[in-house]
Protein backbone atom coordinates (compact mmCIF):
# COMPACT_ATOMS: atom_id res chain seq x y z
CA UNK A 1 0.00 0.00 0.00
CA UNK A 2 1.21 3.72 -0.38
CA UNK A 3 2.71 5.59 2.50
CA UNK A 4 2.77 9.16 1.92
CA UNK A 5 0.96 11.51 -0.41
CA UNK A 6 3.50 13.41 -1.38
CA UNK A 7 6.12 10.82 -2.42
CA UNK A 8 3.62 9.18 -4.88
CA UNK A 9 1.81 12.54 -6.58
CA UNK A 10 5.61 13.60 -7.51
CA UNK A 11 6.44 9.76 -8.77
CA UNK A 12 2.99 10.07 -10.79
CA UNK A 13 3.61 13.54 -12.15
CA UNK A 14 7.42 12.38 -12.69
CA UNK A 15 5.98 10.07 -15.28
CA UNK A 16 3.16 11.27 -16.74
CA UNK A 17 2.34 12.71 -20.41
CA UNK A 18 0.42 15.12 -22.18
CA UNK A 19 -2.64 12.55 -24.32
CA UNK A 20 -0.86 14.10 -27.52
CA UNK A 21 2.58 12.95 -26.34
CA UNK A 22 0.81 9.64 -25.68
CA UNK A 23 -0.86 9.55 -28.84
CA UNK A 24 2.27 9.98 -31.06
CA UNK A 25 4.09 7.75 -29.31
CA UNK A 26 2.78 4.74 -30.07
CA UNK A 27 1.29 5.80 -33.65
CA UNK A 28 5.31 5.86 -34.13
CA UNK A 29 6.05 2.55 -32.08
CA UNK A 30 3.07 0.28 -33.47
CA UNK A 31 5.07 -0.59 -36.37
CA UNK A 32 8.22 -1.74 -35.04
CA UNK A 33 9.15 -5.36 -36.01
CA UNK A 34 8.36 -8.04 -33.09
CA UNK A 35 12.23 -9.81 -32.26
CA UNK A 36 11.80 -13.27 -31.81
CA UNK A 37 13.20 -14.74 -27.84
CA UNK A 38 12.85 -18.28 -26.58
CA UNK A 39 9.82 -18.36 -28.85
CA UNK A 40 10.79 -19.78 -32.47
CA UNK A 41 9.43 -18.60 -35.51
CA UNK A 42 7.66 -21.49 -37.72
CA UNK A 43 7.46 -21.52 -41.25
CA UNK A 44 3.79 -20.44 -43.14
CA UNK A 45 3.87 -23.75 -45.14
CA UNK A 46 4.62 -25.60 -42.40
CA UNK A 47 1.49 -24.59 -40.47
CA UNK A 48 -0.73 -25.09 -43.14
CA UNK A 49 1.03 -28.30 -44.10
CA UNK A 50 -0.75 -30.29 -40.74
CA UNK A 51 -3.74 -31.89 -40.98
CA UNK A 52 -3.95 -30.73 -36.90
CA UNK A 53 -4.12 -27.18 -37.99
CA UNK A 54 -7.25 -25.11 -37.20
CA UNK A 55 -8.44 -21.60 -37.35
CA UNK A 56 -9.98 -19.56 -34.36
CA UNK A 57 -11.19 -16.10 -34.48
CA UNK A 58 -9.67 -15.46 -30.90
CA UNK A 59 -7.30 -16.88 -28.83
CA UNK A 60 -6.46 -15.81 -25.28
CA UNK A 61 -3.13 -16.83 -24.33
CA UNK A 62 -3.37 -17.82 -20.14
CA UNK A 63 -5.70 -18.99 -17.80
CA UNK A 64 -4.88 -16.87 -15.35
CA UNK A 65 -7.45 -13.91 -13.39
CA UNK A 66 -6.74 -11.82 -16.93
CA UNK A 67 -7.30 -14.01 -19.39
CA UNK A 68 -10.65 -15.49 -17.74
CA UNK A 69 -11.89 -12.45 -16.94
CA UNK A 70 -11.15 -11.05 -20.66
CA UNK A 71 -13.09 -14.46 -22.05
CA UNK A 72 -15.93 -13.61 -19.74
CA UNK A 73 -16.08 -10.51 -20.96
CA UNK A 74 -16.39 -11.32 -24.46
CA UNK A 75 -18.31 -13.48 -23.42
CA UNK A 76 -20.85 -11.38 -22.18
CA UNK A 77 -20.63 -9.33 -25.85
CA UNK A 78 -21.92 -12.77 -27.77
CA UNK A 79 -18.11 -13.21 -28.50
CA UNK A 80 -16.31 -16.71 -28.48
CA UNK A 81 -12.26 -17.38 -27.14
CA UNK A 82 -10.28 -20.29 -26.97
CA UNK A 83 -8.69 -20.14 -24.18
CA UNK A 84 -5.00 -21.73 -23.63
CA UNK A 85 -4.04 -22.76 -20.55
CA UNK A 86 -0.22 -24.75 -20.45
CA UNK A 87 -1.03 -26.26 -17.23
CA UNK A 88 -3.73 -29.24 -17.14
CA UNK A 89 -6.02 -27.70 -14.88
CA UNK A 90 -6.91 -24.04 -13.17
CA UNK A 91 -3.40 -22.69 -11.24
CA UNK A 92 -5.46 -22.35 -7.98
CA UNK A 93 -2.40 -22.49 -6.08
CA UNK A 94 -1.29 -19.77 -3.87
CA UNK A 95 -2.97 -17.78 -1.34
CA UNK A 96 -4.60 -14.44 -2.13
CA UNK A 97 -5.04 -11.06 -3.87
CA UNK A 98 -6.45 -7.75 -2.78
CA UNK A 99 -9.36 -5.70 -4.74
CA UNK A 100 -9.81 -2.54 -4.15
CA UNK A 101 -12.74 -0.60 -5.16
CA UNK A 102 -11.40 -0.76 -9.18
CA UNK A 103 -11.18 -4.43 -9.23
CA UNK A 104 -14.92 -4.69 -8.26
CA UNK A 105 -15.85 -2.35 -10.70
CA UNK A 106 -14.47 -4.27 -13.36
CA UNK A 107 -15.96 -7.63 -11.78
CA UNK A 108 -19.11 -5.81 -11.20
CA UNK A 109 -18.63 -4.83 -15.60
CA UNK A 110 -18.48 -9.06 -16.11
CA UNK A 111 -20.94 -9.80 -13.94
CA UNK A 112 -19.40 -12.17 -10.95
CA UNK A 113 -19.11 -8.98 -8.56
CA UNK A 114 -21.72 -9.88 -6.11
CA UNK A 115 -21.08 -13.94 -6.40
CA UNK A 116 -17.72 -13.23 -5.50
CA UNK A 117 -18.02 -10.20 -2.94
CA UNK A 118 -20.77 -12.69 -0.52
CA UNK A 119 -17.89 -14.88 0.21
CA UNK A 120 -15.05 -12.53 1.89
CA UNK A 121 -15.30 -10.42 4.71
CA UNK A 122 -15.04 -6.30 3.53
CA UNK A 123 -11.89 -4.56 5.03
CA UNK A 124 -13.04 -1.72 7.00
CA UNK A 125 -9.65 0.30 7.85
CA UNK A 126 -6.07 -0.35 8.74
CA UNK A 127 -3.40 -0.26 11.73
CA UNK A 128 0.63 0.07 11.47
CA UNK A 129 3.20 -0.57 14.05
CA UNK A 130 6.47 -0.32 14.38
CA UNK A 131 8.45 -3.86 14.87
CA UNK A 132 8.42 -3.29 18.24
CA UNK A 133 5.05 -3.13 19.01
CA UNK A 134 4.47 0.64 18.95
CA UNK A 135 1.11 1.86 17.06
CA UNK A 136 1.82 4.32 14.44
CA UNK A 137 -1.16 4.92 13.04
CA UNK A 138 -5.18 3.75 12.48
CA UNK A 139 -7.62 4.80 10.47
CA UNK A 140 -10.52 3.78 8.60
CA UNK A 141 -10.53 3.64 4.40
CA UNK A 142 -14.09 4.93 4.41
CA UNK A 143 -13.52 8.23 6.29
CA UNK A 144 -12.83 10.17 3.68
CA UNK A 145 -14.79 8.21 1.03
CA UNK A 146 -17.57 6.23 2.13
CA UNK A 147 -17.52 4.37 -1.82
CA UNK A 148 -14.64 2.52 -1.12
CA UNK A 149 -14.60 -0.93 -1.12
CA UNK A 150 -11.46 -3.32 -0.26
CA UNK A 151 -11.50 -6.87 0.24
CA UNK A 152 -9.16 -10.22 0.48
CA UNK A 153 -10.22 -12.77 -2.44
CA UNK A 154 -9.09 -16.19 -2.67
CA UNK A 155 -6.90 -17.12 -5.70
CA UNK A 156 -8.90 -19.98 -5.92
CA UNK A 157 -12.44 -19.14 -5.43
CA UNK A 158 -12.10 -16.15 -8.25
CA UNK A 159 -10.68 -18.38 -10.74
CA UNK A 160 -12.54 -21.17 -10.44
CA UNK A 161 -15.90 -18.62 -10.09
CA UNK A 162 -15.01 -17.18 -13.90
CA UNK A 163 -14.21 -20.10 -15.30
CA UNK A 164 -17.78 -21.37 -14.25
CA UNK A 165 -19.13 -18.48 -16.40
CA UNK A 166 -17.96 -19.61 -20.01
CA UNK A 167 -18.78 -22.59 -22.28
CA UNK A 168 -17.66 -26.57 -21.68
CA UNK A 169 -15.07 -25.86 -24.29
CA UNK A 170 -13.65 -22.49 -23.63
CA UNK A 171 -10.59 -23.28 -21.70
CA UNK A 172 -7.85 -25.66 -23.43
CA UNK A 173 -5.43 -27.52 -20.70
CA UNK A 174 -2.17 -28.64 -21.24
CA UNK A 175 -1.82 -26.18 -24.47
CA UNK A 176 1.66 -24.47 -23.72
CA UNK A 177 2.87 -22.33 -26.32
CA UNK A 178 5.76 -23.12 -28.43
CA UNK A 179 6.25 -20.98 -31.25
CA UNK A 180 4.50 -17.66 -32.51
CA UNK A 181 4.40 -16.18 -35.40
CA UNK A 182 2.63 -12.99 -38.12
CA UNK A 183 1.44 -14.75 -41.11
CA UNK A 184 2.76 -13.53 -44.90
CA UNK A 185 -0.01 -11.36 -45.28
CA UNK A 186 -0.23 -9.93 -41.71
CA UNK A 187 -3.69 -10.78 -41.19
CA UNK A 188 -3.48 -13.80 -38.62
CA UNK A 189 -1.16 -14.94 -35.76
CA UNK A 190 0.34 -18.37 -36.16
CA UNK A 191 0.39 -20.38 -32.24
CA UNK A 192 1.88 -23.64 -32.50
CA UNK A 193 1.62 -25.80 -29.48
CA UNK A 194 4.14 -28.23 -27.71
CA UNK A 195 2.09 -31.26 -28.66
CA UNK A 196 2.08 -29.89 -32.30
CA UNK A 197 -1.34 -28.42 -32.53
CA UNK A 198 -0.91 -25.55 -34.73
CA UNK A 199 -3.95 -22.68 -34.71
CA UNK A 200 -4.45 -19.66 -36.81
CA UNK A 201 -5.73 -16.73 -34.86
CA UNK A 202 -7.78 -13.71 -36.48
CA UNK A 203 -6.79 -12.19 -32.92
CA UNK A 204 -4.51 -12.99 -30.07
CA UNK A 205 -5.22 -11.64 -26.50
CA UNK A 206 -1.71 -12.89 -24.09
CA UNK A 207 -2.33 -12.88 -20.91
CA UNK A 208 0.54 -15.09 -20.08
CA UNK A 209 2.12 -13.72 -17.03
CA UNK A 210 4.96 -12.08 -16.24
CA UNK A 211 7.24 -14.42 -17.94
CA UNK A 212 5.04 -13.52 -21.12
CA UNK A 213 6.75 -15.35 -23.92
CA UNK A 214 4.56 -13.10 -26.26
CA UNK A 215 5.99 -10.11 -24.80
CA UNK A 216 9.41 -11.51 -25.52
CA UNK A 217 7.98 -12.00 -28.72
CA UNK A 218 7.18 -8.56 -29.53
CA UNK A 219 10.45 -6.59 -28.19
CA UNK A 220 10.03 -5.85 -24.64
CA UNK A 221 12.47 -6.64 -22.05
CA UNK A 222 12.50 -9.00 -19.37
CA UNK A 223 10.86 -8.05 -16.04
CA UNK A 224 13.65 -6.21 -13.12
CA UNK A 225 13.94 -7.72 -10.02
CA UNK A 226 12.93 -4.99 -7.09
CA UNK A 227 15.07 -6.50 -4.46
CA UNK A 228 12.37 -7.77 -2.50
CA UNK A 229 10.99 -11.73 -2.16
CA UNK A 230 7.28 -12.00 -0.71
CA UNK A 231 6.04 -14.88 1.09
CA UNK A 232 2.49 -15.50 1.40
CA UNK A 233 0.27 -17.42 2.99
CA UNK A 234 -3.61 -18.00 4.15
CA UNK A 235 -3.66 -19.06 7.78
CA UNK A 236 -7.08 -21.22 8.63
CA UNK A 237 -9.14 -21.44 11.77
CA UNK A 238 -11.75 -24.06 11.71
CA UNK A 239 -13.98 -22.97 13.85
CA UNK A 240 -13.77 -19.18 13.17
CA UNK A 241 -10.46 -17.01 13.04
CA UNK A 242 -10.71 -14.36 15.75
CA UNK A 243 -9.19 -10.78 13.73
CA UNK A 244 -11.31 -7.41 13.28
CA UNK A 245 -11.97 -6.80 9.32
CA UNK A 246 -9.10 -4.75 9.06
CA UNK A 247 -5.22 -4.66 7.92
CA UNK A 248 -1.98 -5.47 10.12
CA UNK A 249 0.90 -3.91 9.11
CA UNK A 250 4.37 -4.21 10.85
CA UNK A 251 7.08 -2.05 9.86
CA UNK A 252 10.64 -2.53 10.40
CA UNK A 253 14.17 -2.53 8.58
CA UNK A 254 14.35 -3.83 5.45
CA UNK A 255 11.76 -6.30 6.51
CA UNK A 256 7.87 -5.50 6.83
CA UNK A 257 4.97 -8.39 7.49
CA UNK A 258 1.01 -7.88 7.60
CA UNK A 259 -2.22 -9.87 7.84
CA UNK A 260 -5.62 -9.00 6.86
CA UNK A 261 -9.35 -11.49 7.28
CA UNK A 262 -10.15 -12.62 3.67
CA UNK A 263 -13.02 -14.42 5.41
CA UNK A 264 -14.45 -15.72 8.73
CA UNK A 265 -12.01 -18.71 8.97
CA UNK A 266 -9.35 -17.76 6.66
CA UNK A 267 -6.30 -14.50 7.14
CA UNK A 268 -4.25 -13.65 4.54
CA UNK A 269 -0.85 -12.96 5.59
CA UNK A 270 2.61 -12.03 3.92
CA UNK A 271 6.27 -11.39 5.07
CA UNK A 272 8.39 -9.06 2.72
CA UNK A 273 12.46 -9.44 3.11
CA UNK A 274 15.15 -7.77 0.98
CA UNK A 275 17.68 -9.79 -0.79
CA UNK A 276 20.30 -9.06 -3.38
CA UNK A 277 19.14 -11.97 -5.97
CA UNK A 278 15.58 -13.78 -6.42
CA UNK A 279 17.85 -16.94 -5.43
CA UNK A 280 16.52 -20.44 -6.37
CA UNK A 281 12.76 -21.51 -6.74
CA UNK A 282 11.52 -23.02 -3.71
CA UNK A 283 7.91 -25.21 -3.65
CA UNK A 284 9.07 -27.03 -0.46
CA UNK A 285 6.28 -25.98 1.74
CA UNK A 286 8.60 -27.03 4.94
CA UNK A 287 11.23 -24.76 4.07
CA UNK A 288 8.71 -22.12 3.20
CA UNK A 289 7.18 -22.33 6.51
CA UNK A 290 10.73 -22.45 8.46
CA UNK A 291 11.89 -19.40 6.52
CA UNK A 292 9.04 -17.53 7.09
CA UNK A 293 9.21 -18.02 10.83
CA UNK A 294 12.76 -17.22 10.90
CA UNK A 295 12.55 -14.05 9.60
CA UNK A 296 9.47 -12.96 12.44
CA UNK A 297 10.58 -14.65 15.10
CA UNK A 298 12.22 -12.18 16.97
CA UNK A 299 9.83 -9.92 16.34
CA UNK A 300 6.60 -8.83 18.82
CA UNK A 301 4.16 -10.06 16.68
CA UNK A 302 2.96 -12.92 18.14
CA UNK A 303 -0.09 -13.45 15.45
CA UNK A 304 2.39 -13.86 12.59
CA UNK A 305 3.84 -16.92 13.96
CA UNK A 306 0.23 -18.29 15.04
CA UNK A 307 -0.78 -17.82 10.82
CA UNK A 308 2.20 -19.41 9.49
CA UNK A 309 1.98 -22.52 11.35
CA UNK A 310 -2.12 -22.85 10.57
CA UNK A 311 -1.12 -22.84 7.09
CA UNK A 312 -2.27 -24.83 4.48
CA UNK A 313 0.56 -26.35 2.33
CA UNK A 314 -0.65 -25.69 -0.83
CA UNK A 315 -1.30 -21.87 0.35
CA UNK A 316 2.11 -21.37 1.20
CA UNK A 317 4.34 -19.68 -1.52
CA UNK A 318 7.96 -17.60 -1.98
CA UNK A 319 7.75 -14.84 -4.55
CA UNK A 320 10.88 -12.69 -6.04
CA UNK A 321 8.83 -9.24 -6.75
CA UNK A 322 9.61 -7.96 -10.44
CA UNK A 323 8.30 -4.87 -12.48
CA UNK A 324 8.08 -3.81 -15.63
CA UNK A 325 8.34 -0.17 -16.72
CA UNK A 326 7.06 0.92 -19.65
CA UNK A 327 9.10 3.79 -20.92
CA UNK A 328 8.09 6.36 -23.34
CA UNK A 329 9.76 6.38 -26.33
CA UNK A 330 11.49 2.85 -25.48
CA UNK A 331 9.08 0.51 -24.55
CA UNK A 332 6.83 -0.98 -27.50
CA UNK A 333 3.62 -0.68 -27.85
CA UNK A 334 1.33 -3.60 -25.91
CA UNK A 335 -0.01 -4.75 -29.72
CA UNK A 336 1.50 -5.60 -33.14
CA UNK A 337 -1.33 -6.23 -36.09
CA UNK A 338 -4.00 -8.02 -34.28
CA UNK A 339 -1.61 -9.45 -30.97
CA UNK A 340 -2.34 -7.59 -27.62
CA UNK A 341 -1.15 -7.73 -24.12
CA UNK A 342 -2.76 -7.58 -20.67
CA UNK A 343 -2.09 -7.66 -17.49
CA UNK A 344 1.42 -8.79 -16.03
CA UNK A 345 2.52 -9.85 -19.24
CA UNK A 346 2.40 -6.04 -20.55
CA UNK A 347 2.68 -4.20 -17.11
CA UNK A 348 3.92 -6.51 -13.96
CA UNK A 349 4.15 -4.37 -11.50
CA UNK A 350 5.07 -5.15 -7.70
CA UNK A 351 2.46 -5.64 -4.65
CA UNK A 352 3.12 -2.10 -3.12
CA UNK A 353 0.10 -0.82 -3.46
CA UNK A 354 -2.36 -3.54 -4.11
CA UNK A 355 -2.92 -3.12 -7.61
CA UNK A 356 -1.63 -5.58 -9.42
CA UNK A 357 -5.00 -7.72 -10.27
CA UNK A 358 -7.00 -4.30 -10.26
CA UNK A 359 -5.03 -3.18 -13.36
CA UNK A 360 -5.04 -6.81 -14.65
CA UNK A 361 -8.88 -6.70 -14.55
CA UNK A 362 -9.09 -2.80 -15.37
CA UNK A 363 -7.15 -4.05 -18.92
CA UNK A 364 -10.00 -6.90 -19.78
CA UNK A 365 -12.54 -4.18 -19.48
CA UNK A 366 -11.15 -1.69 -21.66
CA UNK A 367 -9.78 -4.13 -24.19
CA UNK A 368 -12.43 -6.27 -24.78
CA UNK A 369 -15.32 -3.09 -24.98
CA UNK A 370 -13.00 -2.02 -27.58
CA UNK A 371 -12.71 -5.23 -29.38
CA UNK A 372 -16.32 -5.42 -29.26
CA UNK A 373 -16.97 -2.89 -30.94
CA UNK A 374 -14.38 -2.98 -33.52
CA UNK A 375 -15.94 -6.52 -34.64
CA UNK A 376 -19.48 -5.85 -34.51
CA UNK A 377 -19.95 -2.33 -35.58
CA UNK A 378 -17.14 -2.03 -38.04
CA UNK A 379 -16.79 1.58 -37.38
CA UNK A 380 -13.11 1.07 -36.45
CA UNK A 381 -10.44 -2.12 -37.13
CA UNK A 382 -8.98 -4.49 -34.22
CA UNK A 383 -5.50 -2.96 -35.09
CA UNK A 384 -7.54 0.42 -34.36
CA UNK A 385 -9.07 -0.60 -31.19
CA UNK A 386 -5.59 -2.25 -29.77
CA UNK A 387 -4.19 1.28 -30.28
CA UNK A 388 -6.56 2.91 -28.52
CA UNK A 389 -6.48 0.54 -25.72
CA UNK A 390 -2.67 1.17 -25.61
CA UNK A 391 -3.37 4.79 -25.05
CA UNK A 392 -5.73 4.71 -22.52
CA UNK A 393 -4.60 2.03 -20.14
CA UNK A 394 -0.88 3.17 -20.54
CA UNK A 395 -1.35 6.24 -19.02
CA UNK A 396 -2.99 4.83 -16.23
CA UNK A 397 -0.05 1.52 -15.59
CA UNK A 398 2.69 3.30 -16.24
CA UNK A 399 2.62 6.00 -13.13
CA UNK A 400 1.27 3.11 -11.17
CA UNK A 401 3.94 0.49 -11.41
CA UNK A 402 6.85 3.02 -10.82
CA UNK A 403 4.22 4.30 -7.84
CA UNK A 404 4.69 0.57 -6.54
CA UNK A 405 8.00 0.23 -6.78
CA UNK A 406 9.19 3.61 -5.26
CA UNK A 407 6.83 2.60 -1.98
CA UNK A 408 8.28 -0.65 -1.82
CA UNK A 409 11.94 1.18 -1.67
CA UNK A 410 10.43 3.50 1.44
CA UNK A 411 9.17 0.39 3.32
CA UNK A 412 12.03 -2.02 2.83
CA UNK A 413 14.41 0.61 3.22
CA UNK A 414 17.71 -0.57 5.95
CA UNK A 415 18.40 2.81 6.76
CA UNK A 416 18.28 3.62 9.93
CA UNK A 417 17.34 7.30 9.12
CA UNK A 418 14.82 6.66 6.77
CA UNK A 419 12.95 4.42 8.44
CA UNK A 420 12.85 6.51 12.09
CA UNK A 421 11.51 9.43 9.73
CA UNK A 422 9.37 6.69 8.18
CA UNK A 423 8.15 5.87 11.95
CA UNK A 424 7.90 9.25 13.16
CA UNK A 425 6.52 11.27 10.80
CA UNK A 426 5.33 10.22 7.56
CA UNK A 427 3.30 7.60 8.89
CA UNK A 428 1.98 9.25 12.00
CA UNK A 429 1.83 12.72 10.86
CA UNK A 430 1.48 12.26 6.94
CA UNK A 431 -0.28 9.06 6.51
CA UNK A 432 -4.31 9.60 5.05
CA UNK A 433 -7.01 7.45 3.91
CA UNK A 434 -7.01 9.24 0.44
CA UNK A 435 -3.37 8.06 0.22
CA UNK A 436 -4.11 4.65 0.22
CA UNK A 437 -7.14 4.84 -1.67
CA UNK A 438 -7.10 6.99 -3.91
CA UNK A 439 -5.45 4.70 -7.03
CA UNK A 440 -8.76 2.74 -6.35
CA UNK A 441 -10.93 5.54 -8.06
CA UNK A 442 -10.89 4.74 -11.31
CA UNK A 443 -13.44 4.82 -13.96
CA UNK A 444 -13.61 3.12 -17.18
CA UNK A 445 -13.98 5.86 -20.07
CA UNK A 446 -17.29 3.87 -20.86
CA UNK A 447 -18.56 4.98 -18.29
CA UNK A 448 -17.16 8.30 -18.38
CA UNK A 449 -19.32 8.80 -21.54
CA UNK A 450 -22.70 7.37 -20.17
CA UNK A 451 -22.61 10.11 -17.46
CA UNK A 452 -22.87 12.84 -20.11
């Protein structure tokens, strides 16, 4: 979450740009020539060679809370995806995400808003201490905007809640991506698959995480490491978990853990360390639990150590925290022809400030409205309708992710200095509602238009 006011308006006005500025810039970068990365080009005869080959008008690229909620979506239009997924079922591992009041706006857009909202517990405000115990500050996120809305979902129950809301045959498991490619007229994408299935796409829609090998694909860089690894967890209580509706933060040096209710037997909670490399991938959920402990345990904060160890296994994971930023001038566009991006494979952005799955959701919206319309009025072409989507959502992602990632320096900062001014008077003294919430009030230019 943001700390102080001041430190993120001069990060957003640091980055932002005139809409002309925005404009030309990716009228000038929408042409550039995708580079191919891991991904291997495959020849056009080839592809039409295979009696396994098939045509689709869309395929979404990931299974993941973007790429479900953009099939839902279009959906929702009378508009059929395909949806690839590499793994052979949902990737309902993990713990949790926060939505703020932009995330169930966009839910609310698709429909599974209220389904989703009965099941968790609404956050009503938030206290920070220091790591000794000390209370720095409390407040409540509705007293100075009673519309806010902020609440723990389940991985799990949000995935598995979208993917109820499309056809039998929507979602294709065990389809990992092997090679990409524009066909000789420019019109389709060419997806081959690792078990050889090869599909021509009208349009492409990758929502394929961080990692995105379309994103490679197209030019952009690989995401930064921020220095930080998250570990995350959802304690359970059986018979009730005993927590106000509200989030725990703990502050200290280079080290910060919180908790929040998701629901009435399950709590979120998360422990954020610094280290100088992402180090090796660990699933073990032993050693995730002992490292976890270890780095609270000398701490006053008793309730961490209770969460941890009424873990579920498969709840328990390590995360290295990487960003993308998207540069003007430098960074391509998110679409080539008729191949867009959404979500973490465009914009990955770290935890910070609890927008990570808002934007992710934010994109489906505005994309597939766009795409919608582009295929059923015929006023303006998909390659149109990508580049306006570019335009609008980048000037929203782009302040936020380097927003993020400067707030993530300020609280995992070692310096002693920092962190008593930290302590003693940004968080005490500085410290609002509105400065937490006020990234939440976003409104899609859709409905921007229906209030005039």
């Amino acid at each position: 979450m943001a700390l102080i006011s001041s430190i993120l308006q001069n990060a957003k006005s640091r980055v932002s740009l005139s809409s002309s500025n925005v404009s030309s810039y990716f009228q000038r970068k929408i042409c550039q020539t995708p580079r191919v990365g891991v991904i291997r080009p495959m020849s056009v005869s080839t592809v039409n060679a295979k009696a396994n080959d098939r045509k689709e008008d869309i395929v979404i690229v990931g299974a993941g809370i973007a790429g479900l909620a953009s099939a839902v979506s279009l959906h929702r239009f009378g508009i059929r995806s395909v949806v690839l997924e590499q793994a052979e079922s949902l990737r309902t591992e993990g713990s949790s995400i926060t939505l703020s009041k932009n995330g169930w706006k966009a839910l609310d857009a698709i429909g599974v808003g209220d389904e989703i909202r009965s099941q968790f517990l609404e956050i009503q405000g938030i206290v920070i201490k220091s790591d000794d115990g000390k209370e720095l500050n409390a407040f409540g996120f509705k007293d100075e905007d009673k519309s806010q809305e902020l609440r723990v979902v389940e991985r799990r129950v949000l995935l598995e809640t979208l993917a109820s809301k499309l056809p039998p045959d929507a979602i294709s498991f065990s389809s990992k991506l092997a090679k990409i490619e524009t066909s000789e007229n420019g019109s389709n994408t060419l997806l081959q698959l690792e078990d050889g299935t090869r599909l021509s796409a009208e349009v492409v829609i990758a929502c394929d995480g961080v990692w995105s090998p379309t994103a490679r694909w197209m030019g952009f860089r690989e995401p930064k490491y921020a220095g930080h690894i998250a570990f995350r967890g959802l304690g359970h209580f059986p018979e009730g978990q005993p927590y106000e509706p509200r989030v725990n933060y703990t502050y200290g040096r280079g080290l910060r853990t919180g908790y929040v209710p998701a629901s009435k037997t399950k709590v979120y909670w998360f422990v954020i360390c610094n280290s100088s490399s992402p180090g090796p991938r660990i699933t073990d959920p032993s050693i995730l639990r002992q490292q976890a402990k270890e780095l609270v345990r000398d701490w006053q904060v008793a309730d961490m150590l209770t969460l941890i160890n009424c873990t579920a296994d498969d709840t328990l994971t390590r995360n290295p925290l990487y960003d993308r930023w998207l540069w003007p001038l430098i960074s391509p566009p998110p679409s080539i022809g008729r191949t867009v991006l959404v979500g973490d494979a465009w914009h990955p952005m770290t935890p910070n400030i609890g927008q990570g799955a808002c934007c992710a959701l934010e994109d489906s919206i505005v994309l597939t409205e766009k795409l919608a319309e582009a295929m059923k009025s015929k006023h303006i072409s998909v390659e149109e309708a990508f580049k306006a989507y570019g335009n609008e959502r980048w000037r929203r992602v782009f302040p936020l992710t380097v927003m993020a990632n400067r707030v993530g320096a300020l609280l995992q900062s070692e310096n002693k200095l920092i962190c008593s001014v930290r302590n003693n008077i940004i968080v005490p003294k500085l410290l609002k509602p509105r400065t937490l919430t006020r990234h939440a009030n976003y409104e899609f230019e859709q409905t921007k238009r229906n209030k005039h």
